[in-house]
Protein backbone atom coordinates (compact mmCIF):
# COMPACT_ATOMS: atom_id res chain seq x y z
CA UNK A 1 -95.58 207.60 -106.58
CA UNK A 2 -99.43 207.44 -105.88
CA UNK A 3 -98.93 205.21 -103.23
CA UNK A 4 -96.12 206.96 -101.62
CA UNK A 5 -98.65 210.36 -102.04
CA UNK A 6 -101.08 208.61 -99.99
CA UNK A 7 -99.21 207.69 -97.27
CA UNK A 8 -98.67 211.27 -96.37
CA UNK A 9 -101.62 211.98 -96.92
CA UNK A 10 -102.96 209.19 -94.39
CA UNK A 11 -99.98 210.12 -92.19
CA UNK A 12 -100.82 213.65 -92.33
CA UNK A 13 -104.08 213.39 -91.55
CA UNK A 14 -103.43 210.88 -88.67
CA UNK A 15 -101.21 213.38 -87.02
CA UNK A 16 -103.11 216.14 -87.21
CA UNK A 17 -106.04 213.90 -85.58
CA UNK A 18 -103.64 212.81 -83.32
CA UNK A 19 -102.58 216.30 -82.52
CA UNK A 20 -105.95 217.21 -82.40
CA UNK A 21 -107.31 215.29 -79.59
CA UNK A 22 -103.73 215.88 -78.06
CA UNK A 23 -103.91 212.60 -76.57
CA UNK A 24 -101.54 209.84 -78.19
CA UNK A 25 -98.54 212.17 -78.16
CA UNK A 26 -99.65 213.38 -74.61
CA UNK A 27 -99.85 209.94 -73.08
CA UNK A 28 -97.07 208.75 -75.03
CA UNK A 29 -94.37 211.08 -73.89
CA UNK A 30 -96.06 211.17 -70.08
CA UNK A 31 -96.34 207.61 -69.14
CA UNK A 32 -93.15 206.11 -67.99
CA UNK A 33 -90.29 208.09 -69.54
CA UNK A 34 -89.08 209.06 -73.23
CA UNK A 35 -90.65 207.78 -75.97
CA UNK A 36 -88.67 206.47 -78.74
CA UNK A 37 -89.27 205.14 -81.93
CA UNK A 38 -86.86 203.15 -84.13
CA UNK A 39 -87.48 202.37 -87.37
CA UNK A 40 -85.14 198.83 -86.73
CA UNK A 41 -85.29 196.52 -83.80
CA UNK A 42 -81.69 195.97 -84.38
CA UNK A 43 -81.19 199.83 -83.19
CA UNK A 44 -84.28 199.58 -81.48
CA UNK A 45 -83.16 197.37 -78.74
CA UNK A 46 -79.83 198.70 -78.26
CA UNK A 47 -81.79 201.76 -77.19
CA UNK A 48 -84.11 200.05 -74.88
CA UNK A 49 -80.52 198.32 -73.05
CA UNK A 50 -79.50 202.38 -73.05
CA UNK A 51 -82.72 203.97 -71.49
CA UNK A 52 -83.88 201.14 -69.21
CA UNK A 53 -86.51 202.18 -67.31
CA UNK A 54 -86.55 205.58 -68.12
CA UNK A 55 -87.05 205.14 -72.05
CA UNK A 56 -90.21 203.40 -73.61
CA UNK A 57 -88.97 202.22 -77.52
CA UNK A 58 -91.19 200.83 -80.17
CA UNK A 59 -89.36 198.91 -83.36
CA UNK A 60 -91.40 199.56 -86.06
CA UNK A 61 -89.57 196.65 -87.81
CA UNK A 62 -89.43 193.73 -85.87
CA UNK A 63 -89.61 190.90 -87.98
CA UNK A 64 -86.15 189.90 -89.63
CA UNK A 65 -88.30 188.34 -92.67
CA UNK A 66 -89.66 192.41 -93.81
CA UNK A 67 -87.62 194.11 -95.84
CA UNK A 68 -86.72 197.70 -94.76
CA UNK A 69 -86.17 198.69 -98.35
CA UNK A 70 -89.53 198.10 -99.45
CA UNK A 71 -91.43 198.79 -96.35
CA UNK A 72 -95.17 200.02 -96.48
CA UNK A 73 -95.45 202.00 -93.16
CA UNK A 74 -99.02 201.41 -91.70
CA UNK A 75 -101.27 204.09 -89.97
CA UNK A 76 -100.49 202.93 -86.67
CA UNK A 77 -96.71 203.18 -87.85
CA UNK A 78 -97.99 206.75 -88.42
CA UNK A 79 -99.26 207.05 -84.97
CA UNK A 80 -96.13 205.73 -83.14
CA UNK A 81 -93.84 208.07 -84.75
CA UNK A 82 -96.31 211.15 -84.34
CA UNK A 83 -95.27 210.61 -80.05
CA UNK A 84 -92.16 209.95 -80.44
CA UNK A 85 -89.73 212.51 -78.79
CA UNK A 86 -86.58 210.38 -80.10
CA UNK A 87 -86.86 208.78 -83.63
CA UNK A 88 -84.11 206.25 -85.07
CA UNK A 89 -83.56 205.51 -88.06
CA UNK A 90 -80.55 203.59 -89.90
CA UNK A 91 -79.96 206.12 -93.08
CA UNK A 92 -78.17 205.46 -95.83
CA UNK A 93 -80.85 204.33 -97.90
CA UNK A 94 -82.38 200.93 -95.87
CA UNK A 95 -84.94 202.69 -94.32
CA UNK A 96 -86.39 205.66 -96.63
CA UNK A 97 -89.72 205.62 -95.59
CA UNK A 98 -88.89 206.27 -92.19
CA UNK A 99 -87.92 210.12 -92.95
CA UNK A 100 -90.87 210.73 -94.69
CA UNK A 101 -92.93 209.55 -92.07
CA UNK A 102 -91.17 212.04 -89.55
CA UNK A 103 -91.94 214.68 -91.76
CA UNK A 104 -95.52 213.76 -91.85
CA UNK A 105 -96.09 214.27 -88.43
CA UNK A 106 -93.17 217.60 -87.77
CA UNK A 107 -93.13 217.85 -83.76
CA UNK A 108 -91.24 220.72 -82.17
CA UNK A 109 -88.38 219.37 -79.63
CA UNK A 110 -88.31 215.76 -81.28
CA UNK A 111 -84.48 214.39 -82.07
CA UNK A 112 -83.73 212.08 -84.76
CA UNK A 113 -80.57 210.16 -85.19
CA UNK A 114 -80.20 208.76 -87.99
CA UNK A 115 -77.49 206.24 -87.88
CA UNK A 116 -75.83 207.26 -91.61
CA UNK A 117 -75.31 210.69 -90.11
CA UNK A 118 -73.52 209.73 -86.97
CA UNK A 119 -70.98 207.77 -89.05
CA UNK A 120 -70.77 210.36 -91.83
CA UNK A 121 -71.91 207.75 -94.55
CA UNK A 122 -74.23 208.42 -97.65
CA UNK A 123 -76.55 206.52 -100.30
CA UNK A 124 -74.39 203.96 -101.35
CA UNK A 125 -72.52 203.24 -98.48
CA UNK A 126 -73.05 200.14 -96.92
CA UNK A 127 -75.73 200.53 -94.57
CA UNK A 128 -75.34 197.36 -92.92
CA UNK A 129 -73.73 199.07 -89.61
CA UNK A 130 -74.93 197.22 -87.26
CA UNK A 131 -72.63 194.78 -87.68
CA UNK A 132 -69.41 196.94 -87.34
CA UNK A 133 -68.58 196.86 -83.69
CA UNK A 134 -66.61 200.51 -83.83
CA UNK A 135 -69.81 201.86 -85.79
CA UNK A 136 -72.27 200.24 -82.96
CA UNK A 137 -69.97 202.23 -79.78
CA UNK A 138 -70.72 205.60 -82.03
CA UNK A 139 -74.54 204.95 -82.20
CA UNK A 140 -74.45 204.25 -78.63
CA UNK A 141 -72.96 207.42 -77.83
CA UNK A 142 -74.87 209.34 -79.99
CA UNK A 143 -78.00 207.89 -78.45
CA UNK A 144 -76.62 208.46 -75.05
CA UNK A 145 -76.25 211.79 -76.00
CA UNK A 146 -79.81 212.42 -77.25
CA UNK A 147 -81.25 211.00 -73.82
CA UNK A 148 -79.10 213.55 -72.36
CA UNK A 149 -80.41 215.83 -74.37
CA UNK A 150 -84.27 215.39 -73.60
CA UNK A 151 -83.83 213.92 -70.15
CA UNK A 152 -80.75 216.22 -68.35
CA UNK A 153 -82.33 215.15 -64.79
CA UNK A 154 -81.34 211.51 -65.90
CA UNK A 155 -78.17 211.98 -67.49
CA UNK A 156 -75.80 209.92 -64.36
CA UNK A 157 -78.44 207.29 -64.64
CA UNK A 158 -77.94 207.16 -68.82
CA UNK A 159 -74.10 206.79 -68.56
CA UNK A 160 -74.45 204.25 -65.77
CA UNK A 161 -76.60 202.82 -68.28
CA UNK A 162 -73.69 202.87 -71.02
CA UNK A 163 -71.10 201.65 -69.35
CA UNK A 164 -73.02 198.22 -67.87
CA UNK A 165 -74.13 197.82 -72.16
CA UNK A 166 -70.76 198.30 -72.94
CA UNK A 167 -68.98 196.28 -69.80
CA UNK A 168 -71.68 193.40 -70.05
CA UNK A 169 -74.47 193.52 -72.62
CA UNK A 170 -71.56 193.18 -75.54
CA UNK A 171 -69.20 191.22 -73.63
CA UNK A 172 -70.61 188.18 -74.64
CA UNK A 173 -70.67 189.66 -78.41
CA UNK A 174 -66.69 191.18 -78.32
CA UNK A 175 -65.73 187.35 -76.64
CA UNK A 176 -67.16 185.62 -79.92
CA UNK A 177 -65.74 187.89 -81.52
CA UNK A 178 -62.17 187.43 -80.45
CA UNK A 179 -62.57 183.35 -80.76
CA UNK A 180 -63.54 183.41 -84.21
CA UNK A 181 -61.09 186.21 -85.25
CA UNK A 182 -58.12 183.51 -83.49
CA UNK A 183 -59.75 180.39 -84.51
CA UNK A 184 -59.63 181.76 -88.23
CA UNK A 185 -56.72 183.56 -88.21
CA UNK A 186 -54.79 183.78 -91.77
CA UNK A 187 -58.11 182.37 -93.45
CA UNK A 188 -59.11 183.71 -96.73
């Protein structure tokens, strides 16, 4: 608990520096489109696919070796999330630092999505969603949606976005997919 104490205490501090000297969450939301910050590169790059050129995201987690579970967010961590004007996170218990980070650094107008929300799961759910292909179309609606949200002016370019992701960037993904699920057919 005294670890967890002084994270938002760092955290805290950090974004009130940061907020302060109104510059990291000034240049981050001003230089090249929305900022967003996902807690998983898994949702992290979907995304990035979704915004294009108009989004900027940051992973936090990047590296498939780090547990999200046990994760020990880092200053910087702090930093990143402080600018962000959409935050992902997965939910359902994988990622439970990541919501007391946001509330470490409150900023009026940001959107989170968390993931377990979307889907109407809870702690103790599976929270592996990433790999349920009806659960992935939902998130990318419901990021499509937030874009939408904070960026109306871009909204036509956002759905052209979609619809390419959904056309092309999983084609590959629904083709496997299909082979397997014919290939194994009737297999225990």
């Amino acid at each position: 608990m005294c670890g967890q104490a002084a994270l938002v205490l760092a955290a805290s501090v950090l974004a009130i520096s940061t907020v302060g000297c109104s510059s990291a969450g000034t240049a981050a939301r001003s230089s090249g489109g929305l900022h967003v910050v996902a807690a998983e590169n898994f949702w992290g790059s979907i995304a990035a696919q979704l915004g294009g050129r108009r989004v900027q995201v940051h992973s936090i987690i990047t590296n498939p070796s780090t547990d999200p579970h046990s994760y020990e967010p880092t200053p910087q961590d702090a930093r990143t999330v402080a600018g962000a004007q959409l935050a992902i996170l997965n939910g359902i218990g994988y990622d439970e630092w990541a919501p007391r980070l946001l509330s470490a650094s409150p900023a009026g107008g940001r959107v989170v999505l968390n993931v377990g929300d979307v889907l109407g799961l809870h702690l103790g759910d599976n929270p592996h969603q990433w790999y349920s292909p009806s659960a992935v179309h939902r998130v990318i609606a419901a990021i499509v949606t937030d874009y939408d949200r904070l960026a109306p002016a871009d909204s036509a370019y956002f759905a052209r976005q979609q619809r390419g992701f959904e056309a092309a960037g999983l084609a590959r993904y629904d083709r496997l997919r299909a082979e397997i699920r014919a290939r194994y057919a009737g297999v225990p």
